[in-house]
PDB file of N, CA and C in Angstrom:
ATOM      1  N   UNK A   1     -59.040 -18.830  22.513  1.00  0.00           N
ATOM      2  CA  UNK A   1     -60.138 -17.865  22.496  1.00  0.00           C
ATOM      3  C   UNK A   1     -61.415 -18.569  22.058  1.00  0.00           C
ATOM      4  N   UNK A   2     -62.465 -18.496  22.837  1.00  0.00           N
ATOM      5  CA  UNK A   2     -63.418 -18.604  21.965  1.00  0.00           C
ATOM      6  C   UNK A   2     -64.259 -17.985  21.371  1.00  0.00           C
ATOM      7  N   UNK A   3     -65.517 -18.903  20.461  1.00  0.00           N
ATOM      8  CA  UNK A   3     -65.826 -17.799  19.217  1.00  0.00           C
ATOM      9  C   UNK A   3     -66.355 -16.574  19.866  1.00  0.00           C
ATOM     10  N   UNK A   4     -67.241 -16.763  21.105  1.00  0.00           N
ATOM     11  CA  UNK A   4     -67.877 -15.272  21.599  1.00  0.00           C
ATOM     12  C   UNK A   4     -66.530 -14.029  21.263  1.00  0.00           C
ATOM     13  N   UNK A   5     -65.279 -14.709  21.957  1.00  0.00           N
ATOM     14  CA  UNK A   5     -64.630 -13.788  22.114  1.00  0.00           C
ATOM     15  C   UNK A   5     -64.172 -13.031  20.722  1.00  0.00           C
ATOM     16  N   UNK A   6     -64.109 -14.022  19.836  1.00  0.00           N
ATOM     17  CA  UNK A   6     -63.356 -13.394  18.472  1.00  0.00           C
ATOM     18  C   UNK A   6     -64.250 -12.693  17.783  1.00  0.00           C
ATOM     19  N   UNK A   7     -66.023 -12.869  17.671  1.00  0.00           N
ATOM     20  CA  UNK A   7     -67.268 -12.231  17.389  1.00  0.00           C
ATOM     21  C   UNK A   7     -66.751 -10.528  17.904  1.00  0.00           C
ATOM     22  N   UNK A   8     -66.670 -10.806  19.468  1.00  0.00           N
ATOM     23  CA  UNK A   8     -67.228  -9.080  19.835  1.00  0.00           C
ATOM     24  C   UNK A   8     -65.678  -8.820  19.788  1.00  0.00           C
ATOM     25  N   UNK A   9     -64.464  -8.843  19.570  1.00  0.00           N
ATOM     26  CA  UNK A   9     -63.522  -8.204  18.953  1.00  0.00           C
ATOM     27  C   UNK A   9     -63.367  -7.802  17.585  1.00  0.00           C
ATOM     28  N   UNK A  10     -64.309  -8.783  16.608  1.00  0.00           N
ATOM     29  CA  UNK A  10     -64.539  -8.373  15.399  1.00  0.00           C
ATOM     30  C   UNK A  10     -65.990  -7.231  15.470  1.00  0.00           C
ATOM     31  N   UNK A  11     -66.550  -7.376  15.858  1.00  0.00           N
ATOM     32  CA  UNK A  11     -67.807  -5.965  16.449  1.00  0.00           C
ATOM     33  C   UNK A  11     -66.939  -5.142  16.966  1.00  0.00           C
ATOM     34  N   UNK A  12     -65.729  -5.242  18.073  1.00  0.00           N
ATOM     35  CA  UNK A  12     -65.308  -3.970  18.399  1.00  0.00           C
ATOM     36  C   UNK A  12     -64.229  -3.062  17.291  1.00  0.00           C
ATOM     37  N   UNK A  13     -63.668  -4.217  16.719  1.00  0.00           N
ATOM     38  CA  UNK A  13     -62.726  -3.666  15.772  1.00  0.00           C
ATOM     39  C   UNK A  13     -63.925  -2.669  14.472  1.00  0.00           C
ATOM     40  N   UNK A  14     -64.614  -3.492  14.034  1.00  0.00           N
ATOM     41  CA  UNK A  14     -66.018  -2.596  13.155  1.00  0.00           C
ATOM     42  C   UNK A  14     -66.179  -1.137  13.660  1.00  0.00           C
ATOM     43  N   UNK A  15     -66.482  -1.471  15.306  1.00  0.00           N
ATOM     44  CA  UNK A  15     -66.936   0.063  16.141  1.00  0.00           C
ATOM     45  C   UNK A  15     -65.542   1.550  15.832  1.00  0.00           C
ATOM     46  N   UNK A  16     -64.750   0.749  16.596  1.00  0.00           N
ATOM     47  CA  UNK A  16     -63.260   1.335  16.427  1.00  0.00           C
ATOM     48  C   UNK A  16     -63.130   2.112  14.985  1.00  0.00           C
ATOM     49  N   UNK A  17     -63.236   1.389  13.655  1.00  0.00           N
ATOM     50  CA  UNK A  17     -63.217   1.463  12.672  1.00  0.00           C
ATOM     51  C   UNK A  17     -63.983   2.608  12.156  1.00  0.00           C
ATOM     52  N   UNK A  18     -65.401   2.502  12.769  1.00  0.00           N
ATOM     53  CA  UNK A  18     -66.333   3.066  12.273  1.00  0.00           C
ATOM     54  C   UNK A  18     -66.595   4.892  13.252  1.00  0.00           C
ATOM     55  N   UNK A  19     -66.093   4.678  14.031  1.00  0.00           N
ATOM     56  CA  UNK A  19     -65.984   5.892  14.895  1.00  0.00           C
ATOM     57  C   UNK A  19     -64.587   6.773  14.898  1.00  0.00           C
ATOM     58  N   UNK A  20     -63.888   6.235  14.449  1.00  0.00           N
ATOM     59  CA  UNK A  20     -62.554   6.645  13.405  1.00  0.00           C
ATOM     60  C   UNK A  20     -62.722   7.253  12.399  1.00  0.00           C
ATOM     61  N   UNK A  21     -63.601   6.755  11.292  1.00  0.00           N
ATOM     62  CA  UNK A  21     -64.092   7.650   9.987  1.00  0.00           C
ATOM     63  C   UNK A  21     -64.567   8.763  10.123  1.00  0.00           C
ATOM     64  N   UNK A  22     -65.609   8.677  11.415  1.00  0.00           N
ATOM     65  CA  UNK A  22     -66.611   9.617  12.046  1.00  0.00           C
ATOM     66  C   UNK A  22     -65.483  10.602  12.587  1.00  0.00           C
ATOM     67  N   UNK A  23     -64.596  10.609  13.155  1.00  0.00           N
ATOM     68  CA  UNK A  23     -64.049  11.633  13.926  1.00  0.00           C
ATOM     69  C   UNK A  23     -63.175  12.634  12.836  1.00  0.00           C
ATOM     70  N   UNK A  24     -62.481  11.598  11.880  1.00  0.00           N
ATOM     71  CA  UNK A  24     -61.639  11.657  10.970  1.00  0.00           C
ATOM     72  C   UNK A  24     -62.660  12.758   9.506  1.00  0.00           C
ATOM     73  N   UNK A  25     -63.471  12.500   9.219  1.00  0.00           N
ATOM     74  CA  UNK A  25     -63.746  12.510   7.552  1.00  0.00           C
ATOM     75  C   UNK A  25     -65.079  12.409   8.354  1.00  0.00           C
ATOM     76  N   UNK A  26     -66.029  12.622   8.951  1.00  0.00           N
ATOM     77  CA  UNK A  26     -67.391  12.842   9.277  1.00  0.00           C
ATOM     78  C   UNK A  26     -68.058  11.869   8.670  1.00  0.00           C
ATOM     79  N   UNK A  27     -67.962  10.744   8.438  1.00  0.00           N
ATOM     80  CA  UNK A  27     -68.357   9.717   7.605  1.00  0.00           C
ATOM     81  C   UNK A  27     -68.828   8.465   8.600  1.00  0.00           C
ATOM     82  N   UNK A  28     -69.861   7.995   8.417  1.00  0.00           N
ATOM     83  CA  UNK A  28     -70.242   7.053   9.226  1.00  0.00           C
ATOM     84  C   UNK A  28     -70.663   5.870   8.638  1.00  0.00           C
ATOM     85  N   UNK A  29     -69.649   4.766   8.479  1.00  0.00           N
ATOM     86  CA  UNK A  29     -69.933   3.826   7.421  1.00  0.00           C
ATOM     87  C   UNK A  29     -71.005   2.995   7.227  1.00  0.00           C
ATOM     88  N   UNK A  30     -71.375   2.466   8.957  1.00  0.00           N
ATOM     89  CA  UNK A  30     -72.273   1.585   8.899  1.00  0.00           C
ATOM     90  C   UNK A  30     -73.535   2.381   8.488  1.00  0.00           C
ATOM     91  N   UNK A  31     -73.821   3.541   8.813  1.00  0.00           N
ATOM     92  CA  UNK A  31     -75.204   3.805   8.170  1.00  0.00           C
ATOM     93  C   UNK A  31     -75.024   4.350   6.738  1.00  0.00           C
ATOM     94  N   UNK A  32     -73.975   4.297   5.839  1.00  0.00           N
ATOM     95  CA  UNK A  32     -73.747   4.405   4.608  1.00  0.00           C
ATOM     96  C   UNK A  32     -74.165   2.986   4.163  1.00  0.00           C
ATOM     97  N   UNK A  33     -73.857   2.285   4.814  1.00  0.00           N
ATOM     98  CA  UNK A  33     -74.069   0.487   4.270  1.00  0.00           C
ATOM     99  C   UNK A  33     -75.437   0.156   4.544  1.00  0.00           C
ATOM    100  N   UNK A  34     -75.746   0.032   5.624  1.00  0.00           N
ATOM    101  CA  UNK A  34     -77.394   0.187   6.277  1.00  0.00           C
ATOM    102  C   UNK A  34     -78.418   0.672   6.501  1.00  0.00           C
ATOM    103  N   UNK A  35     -78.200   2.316   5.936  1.00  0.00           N
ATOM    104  CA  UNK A  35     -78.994   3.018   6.667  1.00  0.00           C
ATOM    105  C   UNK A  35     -78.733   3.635   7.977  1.00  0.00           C
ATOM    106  N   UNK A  36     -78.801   4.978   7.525  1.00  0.00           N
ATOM    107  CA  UNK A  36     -78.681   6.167   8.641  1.00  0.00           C
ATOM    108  C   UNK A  36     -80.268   5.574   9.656  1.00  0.00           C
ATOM    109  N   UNK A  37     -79.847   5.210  11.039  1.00  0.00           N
ATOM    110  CA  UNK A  37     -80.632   4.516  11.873  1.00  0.00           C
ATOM    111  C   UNK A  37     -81.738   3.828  11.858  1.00  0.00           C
ATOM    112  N   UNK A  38     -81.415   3.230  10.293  1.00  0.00           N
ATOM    113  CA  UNK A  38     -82.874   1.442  10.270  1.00  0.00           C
ATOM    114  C   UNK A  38     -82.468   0.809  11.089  1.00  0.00           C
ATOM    115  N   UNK A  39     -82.758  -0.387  10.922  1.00  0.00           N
ATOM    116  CA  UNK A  39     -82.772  -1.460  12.192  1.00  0.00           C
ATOM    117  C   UNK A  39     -82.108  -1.964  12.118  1.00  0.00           C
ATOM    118  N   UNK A  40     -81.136  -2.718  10.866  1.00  0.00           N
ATOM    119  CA  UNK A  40     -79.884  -3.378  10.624  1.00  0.00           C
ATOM    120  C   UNK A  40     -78.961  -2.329  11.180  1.00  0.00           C
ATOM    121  N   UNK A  41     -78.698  -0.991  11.046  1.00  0.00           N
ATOM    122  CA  UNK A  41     -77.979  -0.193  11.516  1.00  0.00           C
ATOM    123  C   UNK A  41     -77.562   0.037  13.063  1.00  0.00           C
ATOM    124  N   UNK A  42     -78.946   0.069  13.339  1.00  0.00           N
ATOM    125  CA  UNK A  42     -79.224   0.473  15.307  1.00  0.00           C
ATOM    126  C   UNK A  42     -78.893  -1.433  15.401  1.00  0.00           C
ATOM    127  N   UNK A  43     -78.765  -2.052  15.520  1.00  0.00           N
ATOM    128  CA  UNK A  43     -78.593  -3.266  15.655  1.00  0.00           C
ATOM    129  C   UNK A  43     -77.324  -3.612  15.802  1.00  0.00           C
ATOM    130  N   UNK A  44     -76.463  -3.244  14.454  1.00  0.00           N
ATOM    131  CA  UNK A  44     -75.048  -2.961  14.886  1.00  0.00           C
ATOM    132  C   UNK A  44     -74.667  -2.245  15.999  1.00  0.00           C
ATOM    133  N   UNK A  45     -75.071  -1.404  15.859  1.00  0.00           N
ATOM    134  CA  UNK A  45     -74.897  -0.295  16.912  1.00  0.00           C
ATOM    135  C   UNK A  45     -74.886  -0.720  18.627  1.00  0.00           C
ATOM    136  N   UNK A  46     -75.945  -2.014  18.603  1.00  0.00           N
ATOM    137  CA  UNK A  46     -75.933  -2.321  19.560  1.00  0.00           C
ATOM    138  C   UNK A  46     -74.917  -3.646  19.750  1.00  0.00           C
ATOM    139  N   UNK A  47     -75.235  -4.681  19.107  1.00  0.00           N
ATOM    140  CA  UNK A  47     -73.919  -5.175  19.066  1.00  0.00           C
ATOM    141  C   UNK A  47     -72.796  -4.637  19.245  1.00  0.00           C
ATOM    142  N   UNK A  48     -72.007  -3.164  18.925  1.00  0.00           N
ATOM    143  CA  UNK A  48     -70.950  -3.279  19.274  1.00  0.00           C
ATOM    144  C   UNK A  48     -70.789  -2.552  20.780  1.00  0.00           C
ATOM    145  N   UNK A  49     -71.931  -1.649  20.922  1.00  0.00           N
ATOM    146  CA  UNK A  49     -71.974  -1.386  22.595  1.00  0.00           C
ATOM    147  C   UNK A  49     -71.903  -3.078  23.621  1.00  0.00           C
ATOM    148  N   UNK A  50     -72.756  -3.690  23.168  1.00  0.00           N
ATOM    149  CA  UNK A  50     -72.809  -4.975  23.908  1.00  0.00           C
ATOM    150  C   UNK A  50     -71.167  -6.152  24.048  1.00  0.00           C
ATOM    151  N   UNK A  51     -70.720  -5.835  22.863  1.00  0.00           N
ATOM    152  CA  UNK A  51     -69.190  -6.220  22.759  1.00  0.00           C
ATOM    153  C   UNK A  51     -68.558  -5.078  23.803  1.00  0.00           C
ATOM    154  N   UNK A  52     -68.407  -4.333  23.745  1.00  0.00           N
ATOM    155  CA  UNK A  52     -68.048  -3.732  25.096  1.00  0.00           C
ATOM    156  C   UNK A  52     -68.232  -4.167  25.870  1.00  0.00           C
ATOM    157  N   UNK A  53     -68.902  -4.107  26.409  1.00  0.00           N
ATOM    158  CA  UNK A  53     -69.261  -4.772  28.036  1.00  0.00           C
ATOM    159  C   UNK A  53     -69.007  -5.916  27.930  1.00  0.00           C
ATOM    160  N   UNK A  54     -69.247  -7.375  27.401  1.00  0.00           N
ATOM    161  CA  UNK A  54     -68.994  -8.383  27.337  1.00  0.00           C
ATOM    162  C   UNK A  54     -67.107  -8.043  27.317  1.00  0.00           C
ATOM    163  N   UNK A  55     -66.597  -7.211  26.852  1.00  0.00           N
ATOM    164  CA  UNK A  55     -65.091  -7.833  26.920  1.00  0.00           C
ATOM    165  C   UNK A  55     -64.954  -7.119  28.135  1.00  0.00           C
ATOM    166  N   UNK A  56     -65.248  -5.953  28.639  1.00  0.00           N
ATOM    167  CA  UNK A  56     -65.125  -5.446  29.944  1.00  0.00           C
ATOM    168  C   UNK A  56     -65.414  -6.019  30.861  1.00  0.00           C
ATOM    169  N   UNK A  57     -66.012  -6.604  31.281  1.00  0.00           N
ATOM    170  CA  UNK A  57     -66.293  -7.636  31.701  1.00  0.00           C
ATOM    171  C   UNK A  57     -65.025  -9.043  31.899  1.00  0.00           C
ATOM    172  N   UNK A  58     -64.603  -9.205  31.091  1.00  0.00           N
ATOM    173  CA  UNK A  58     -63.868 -10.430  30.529  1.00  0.00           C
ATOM    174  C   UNK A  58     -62.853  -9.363  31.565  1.00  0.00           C
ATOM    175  N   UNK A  59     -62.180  -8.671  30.910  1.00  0.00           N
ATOM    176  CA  UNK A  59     -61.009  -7.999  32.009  1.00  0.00           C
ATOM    177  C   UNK A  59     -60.966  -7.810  33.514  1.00  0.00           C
ATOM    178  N   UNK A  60     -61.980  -7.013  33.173  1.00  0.00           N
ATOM    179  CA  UNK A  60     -61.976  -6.891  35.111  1.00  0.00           C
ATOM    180  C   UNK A  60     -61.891  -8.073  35.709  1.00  0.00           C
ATOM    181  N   UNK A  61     -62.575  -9.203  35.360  1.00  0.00           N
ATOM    182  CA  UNK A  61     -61.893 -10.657  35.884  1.00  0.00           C
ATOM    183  C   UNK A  61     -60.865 -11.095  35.759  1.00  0.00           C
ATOM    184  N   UNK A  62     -60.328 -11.143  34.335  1.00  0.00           N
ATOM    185  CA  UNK A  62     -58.419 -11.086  34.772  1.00  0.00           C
ATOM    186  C   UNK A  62     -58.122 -10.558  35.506  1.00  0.00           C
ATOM    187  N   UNK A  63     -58.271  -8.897  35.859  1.00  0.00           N
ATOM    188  CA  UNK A  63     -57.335  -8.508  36.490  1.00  0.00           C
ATOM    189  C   UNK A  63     -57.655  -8.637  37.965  1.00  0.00           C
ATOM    190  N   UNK A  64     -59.102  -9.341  38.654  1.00  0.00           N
ATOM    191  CA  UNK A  64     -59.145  -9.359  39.653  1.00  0.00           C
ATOM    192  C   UNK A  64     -58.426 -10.787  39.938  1.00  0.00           C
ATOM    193  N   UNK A  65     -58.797 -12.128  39.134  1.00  0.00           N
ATOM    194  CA  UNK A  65     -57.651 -12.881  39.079  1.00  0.00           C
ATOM    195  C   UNK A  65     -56.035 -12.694  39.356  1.00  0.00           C
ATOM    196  N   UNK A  66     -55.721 -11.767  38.306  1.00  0.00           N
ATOM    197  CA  UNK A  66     -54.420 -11.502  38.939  1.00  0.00           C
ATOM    198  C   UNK A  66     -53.774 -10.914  39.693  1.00  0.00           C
ATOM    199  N   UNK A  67     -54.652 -10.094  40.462  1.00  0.00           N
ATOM    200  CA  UNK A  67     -54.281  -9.136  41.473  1.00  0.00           C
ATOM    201  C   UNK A  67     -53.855  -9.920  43.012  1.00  0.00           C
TER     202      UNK A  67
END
């Protein structure tokens, strides 16, 4: 793996994490830590949308590879 890859799995695992609390206990960690939408906050935020796509991405090429 490389590091890109282990970065936006650690951003997606954060997201996962953090939208879990939210669904669970209405709690939204990263803007408990950062700030309810400052810029360190919305920043994450985007990082982990952008880890999305970057691994979506990554798949759909496996699987067109392996198809």
């Amino acid at each position: 793996m490389t590091p890109t890859h282990i970065i936006t799995l650690i951003l997606l695992a954060v997201g996962g994490l953090n939208w879990g609390l939210v669904g669970l206990a209405n709690f939204d960690l990263v803007a408990a830590i950062l700030g309810d939408m400052s810029l360190l906050s919305r920043m994450v935020y985007l990082l982990v949308g952008a880890s999305a796509i970057y691994q979506l991405v990554g798949i759909s090429r496996c699987i067109r590879t392996t198809a």
